[in-house]
Protein backbone atom coordinates (compact mmCIF):
# COMPACT_ATOMS: atom_id res chain seq x y z
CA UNK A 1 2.14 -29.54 -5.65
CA UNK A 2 3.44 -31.78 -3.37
CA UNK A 3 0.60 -33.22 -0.64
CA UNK A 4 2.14 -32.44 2.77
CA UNK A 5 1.36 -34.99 5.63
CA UNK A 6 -1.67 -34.80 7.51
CA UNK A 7 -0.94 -33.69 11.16
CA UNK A 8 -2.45 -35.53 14.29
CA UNK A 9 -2.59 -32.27 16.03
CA UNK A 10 -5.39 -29.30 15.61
CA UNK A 11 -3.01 -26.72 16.75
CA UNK A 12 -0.05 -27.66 15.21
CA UNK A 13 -1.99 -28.21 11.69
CA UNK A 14 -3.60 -24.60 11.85
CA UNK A 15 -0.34 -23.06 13.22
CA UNK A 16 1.09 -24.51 10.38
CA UNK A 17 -1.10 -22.99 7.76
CA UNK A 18 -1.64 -19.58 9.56
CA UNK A 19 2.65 -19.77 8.73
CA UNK A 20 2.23 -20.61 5.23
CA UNK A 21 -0.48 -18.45 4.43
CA UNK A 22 1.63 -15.13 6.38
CA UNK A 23 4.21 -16.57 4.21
CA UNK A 24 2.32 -15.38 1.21
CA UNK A 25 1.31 -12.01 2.37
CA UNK A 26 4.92 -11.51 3.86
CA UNK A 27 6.19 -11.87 0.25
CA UNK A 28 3.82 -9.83 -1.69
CA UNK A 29 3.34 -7.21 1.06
CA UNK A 30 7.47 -6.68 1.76
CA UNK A 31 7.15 -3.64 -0.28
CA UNK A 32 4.66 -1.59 1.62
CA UNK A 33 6.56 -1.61 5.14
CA UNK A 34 4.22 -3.73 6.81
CA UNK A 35 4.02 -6.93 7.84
CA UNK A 36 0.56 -8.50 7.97
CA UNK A 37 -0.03 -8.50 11.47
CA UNK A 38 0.70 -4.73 11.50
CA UNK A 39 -1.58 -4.37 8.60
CA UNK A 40 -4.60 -6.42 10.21
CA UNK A 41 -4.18 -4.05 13.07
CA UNK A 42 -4.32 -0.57 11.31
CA UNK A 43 -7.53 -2.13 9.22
CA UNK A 44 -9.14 -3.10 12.98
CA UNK A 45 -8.46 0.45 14.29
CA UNK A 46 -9.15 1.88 10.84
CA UNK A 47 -12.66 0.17 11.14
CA UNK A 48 -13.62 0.01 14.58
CA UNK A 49 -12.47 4.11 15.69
CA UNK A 50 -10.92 3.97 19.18
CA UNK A 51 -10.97 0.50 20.81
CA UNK A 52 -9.23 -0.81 24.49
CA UNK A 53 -6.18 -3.39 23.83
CA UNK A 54 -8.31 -5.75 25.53
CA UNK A 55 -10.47 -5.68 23.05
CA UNK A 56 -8.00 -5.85 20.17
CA UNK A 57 -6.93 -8.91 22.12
CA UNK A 58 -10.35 -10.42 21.59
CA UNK A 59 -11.06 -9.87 18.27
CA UNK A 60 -7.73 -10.64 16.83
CA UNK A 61 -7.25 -13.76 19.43
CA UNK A 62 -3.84 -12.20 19.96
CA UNK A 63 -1.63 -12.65 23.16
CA UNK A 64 -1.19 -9.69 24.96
CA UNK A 65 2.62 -9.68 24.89
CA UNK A 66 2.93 -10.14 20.84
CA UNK A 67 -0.14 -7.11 20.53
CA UNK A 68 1.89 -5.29 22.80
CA UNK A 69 5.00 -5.77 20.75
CA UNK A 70 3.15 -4.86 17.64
CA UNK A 71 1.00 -2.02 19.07
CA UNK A 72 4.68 -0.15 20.01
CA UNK A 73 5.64 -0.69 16.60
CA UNK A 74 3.04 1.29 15.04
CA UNK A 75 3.06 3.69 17.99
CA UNK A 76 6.65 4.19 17.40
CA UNK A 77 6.28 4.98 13.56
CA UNK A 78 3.38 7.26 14.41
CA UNK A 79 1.08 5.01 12.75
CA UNK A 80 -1.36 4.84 15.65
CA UNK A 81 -2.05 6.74 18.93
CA UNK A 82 -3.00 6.07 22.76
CA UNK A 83 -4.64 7.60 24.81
CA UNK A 84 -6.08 6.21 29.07
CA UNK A 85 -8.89 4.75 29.19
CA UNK A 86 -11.36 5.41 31.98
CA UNK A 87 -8.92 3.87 34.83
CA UNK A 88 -4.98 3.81 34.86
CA UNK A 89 -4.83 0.29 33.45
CA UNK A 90 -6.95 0.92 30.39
CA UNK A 91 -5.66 2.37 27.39
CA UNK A 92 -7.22 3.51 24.01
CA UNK A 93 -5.68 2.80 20.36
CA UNK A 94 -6.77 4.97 17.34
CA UNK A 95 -5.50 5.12 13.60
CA UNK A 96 -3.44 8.10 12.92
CA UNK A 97 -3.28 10.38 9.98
CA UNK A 98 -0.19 9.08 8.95
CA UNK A 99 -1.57 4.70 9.61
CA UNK A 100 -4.08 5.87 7.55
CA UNK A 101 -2.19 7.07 4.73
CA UNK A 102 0.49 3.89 4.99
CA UNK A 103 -2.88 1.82 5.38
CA UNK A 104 -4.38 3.07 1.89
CA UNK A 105 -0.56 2.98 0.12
CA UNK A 106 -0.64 -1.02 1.46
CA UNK A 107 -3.71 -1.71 0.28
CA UNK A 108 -2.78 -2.55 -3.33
CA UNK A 109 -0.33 -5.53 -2.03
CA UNK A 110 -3.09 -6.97 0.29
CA UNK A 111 -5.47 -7.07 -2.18
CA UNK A 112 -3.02 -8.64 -4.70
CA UNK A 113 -2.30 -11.45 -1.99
CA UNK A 114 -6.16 -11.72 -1.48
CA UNK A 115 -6.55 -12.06 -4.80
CA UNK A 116 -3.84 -14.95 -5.25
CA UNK A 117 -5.22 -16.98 -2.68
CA UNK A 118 -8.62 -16.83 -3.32
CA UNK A 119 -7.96 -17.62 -6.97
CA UNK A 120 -5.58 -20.31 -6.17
CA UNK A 121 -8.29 -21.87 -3.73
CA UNK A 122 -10.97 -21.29 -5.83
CA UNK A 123 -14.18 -19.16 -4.71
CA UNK A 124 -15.72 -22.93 -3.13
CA UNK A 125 -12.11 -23.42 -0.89
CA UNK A 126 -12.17 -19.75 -0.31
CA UNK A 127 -15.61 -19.83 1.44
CA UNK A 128 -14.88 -23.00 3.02
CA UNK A 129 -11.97 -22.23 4.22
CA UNK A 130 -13.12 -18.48 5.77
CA UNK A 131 -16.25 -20.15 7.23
CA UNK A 132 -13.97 -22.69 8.98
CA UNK A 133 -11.32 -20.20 9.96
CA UNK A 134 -14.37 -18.00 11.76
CA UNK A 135 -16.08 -21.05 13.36
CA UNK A 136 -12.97 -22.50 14.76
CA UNK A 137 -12.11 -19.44 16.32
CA UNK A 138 -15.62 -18.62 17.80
CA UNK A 139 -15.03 -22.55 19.42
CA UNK A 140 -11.97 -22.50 20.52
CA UNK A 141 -12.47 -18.47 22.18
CA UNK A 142 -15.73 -20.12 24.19
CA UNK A 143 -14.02 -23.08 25.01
C-alpha cells in the first residue's frame, strides 16, 4: 500500500478517512439498498425505540439538514415512521416493520465490511482506532 501524506489539518485528516472507510461499506453494502448512513440510522432507531431528531443529531454528530435528508429517505421507503413530539416542533422517529426487515436482510453486508476492516487493521488498530474515533468525538461535541 502506498503511505498517503500526513495532513496538517484534524478535520480534513478525519474527513478524509470517515470517506475512505464509507468507501468500503459503500462497496460491499451496494447490494442491500442502503447506504451506510441509512443503515447506521435504522440500527440507532432499531436500538434506541422512539427517539426526537434532536437527539439522533447528538448521537450521530449529524447536521440537521443531511439527517433531515436521510430521515425522508427512509420515511419515504416506509422504512421508518414519525410521529409529534410533545410540542409542534418536536418530532418522534421509530423503526418500522418493513426498516426492520431491510435492517436484518443488510446485516450480512455490514458485518462482511466489519469483518474486512477489522481484519485488515488487526484486532490492536481496530481497538485503537474505535477508542480514538469515540474520544475524539466526546472532545470535539464538549468543545
Amino acid at each position: 500500500m502506498d503511505r498517503i501524506p500526513a495532513m496538517p489539518c484534524a478535520c480534513a485528516s478525519l474527513r478524509r478517512t470517515a470517506r475512505a472507510v464509507t468507501q468500503v461499506y459503500g462497496r460491499i453494502m451496494r447490494d442491500s439498498g442502503l447506504e451506510i448512513t441509512q443503515f447506521t440510522l435504522l440500527q440507532v432507531l432499531h436500538g434506541g425505540g422512539e427517539v426526537t431528531q434532536g437527539t439522533l443529531g447528538k448521537y450521530l454528530a449529524m447536521d440537521s439538514t443531511t439527517l433531515s435528508r436521510t430521515l425522508r429517505l427512509l420515511e419515504k421507503r416506509d422504512l421508518i415512521a414519525v410521529r409529534p413530539g410533545r410540542d409542534r416542533r418536536e418530532r418522534l422517529w421509530r423503526i418500522t416493520p418493513a426498516g426492520k426487515r431491510t435492517l436484518e436482510q443488510a446485516q450480512p453486508s455490514w458485518k462482511e465490511a466489519q469483518s474486512l476492516l477489522r481484519r485488515a487493521l488487526g484486532e490492536a488498530g481496530w481497538k485503537a482506532m474505535m477508542t480514538s474515533a469515540d474520544t475524539v468525538t466526546a472532545t470535539a461535541q464538549g468543545i
